[in-house]
C-alpha atoms as a PDB file:
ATOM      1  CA  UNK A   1     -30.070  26.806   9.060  1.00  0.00           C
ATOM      2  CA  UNK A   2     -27.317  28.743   8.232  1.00  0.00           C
ATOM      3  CA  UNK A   3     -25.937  29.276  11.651  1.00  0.00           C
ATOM      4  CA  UNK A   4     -25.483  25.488  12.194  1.00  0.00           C
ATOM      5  CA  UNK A   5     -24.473  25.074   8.314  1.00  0.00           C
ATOM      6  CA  UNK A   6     -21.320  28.135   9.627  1.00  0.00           C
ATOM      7  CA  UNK A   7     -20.933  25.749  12.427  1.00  0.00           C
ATOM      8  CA  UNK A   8     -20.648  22.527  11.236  1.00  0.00           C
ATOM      9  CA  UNK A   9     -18.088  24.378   8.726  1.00  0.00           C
ATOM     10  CA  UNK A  10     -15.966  25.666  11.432  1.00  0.00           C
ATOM     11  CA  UNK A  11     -16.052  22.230  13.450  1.00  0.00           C
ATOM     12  CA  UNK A  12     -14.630  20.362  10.629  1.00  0.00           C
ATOM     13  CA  UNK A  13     -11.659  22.727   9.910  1.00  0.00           C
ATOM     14  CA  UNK A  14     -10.732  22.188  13.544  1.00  0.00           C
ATOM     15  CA  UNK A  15     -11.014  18.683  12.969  1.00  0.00           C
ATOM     16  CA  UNK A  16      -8.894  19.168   9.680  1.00  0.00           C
ATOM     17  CA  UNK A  17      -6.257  21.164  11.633  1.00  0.00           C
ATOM     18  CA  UNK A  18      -6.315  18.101  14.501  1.00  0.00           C
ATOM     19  CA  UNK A  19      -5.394  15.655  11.407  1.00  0.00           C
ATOM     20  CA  UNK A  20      -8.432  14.718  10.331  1.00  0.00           C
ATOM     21  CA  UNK A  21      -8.352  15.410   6.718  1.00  0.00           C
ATOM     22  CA  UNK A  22     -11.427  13.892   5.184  1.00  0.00           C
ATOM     23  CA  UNK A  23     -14.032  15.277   7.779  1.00  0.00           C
ATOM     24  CA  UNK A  24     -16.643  17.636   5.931  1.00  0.00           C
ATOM     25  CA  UNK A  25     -19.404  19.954   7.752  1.00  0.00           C
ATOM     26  CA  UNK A  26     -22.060  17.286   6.011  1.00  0.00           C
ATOM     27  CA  UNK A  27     -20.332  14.821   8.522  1.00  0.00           C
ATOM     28  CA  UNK A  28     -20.111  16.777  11.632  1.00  0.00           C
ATOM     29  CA  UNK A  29     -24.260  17.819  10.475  1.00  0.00           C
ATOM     30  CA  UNK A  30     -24.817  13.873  10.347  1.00  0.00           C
ATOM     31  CA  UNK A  31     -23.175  13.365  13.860  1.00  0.00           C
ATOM     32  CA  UNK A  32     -24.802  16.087  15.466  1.00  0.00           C
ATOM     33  CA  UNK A  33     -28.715  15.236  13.701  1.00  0.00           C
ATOM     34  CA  UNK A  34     -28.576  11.781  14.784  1.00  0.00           C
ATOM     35  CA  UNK A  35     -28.819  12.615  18.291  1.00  0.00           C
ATOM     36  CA  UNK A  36     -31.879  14.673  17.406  1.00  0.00           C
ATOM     37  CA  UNK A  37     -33.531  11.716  15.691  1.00  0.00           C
ATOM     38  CA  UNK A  38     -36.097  10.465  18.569  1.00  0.00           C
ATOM     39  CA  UNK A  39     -37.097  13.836  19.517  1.00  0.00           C
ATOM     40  CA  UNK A  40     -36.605  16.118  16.867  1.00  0.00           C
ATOM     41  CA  UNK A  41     -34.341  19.467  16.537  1.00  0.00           C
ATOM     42  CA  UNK A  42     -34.126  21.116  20.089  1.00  0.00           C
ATOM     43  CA  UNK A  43     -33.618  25.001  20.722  1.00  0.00           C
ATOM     44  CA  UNK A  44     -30.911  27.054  18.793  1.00  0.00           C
ATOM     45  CA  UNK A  45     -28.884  27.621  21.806  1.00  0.00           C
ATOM     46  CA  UNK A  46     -29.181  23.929  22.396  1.00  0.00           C
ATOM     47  CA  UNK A  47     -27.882  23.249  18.857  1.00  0.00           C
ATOM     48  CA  UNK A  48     -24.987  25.614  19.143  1.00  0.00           C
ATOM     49  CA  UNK A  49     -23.690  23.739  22.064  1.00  0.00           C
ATOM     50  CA  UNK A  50     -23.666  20.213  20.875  1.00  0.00           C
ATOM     51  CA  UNK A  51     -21.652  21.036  17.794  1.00  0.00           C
ATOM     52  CA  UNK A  52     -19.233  23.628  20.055  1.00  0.00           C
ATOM     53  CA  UNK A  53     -18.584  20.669  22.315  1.00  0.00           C
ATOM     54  CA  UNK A  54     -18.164  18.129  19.734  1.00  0.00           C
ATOM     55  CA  UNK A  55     -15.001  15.982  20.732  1.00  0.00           C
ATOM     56  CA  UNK A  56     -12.941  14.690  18.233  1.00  0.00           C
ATOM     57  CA  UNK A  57     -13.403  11.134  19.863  1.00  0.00           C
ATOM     58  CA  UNK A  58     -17.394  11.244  20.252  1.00  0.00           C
ATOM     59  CA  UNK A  59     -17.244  12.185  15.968  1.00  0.00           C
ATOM     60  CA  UNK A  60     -14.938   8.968  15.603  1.00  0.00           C
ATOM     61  CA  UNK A  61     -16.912   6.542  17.554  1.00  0.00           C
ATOM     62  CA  UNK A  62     -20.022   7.822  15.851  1.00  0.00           C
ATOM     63  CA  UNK A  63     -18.225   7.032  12.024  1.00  0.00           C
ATOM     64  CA  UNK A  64     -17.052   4.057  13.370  1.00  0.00           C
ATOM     65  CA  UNK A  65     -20.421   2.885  14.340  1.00  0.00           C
ATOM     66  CA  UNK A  66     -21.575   4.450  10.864  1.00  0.00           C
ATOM     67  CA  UNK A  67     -18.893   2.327   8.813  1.00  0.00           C
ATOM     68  CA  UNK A  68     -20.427  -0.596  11.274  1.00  0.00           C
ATOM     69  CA  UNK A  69     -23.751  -0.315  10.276  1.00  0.00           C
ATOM     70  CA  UNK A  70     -22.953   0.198   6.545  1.00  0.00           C
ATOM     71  CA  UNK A  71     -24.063   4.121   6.588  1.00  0.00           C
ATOM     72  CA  UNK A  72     -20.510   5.472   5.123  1.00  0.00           C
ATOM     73  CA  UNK A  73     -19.418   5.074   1.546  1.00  0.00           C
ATOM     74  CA  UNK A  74     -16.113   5.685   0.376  1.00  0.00           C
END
């Protein structure tokens, strides 16, 4: 979807301007999709409003669980 791809883009540039500087649109995709896993993708609108109201905290906790479980590579 290129909607979500423009998105995601414009997520992790905010997250880039808050300091982050190795978050990528892949990442913020990753976050978002793994809430979708159970029940599959939900409506656009939906979609558009999980990755708006992304917090920069909810990201972190989710890479932090990632680097837990072994998901992240360097």
């Amino acid at each position: 979807m290129r909607i979500a791809g423009d998105l995601c883009r414009s997520k992790a540039k905010e997250f880039v301007m808050l300091g982050y500087e190795h978050v990528t649109h892949e990442d913020i995709w990753n976050c978002i999709s793994a809430r979708y896993k159970n029940n599959g993708l939900p409506r656009l609108h939906s979609m558009v409003n999980d990755i708006l109201s992304l917090k920069a905290t909810q990201f972190m906790n989710w890479m932090t669980m990632q680097a837990f479980k072994g998901f992240l590579s360097d």
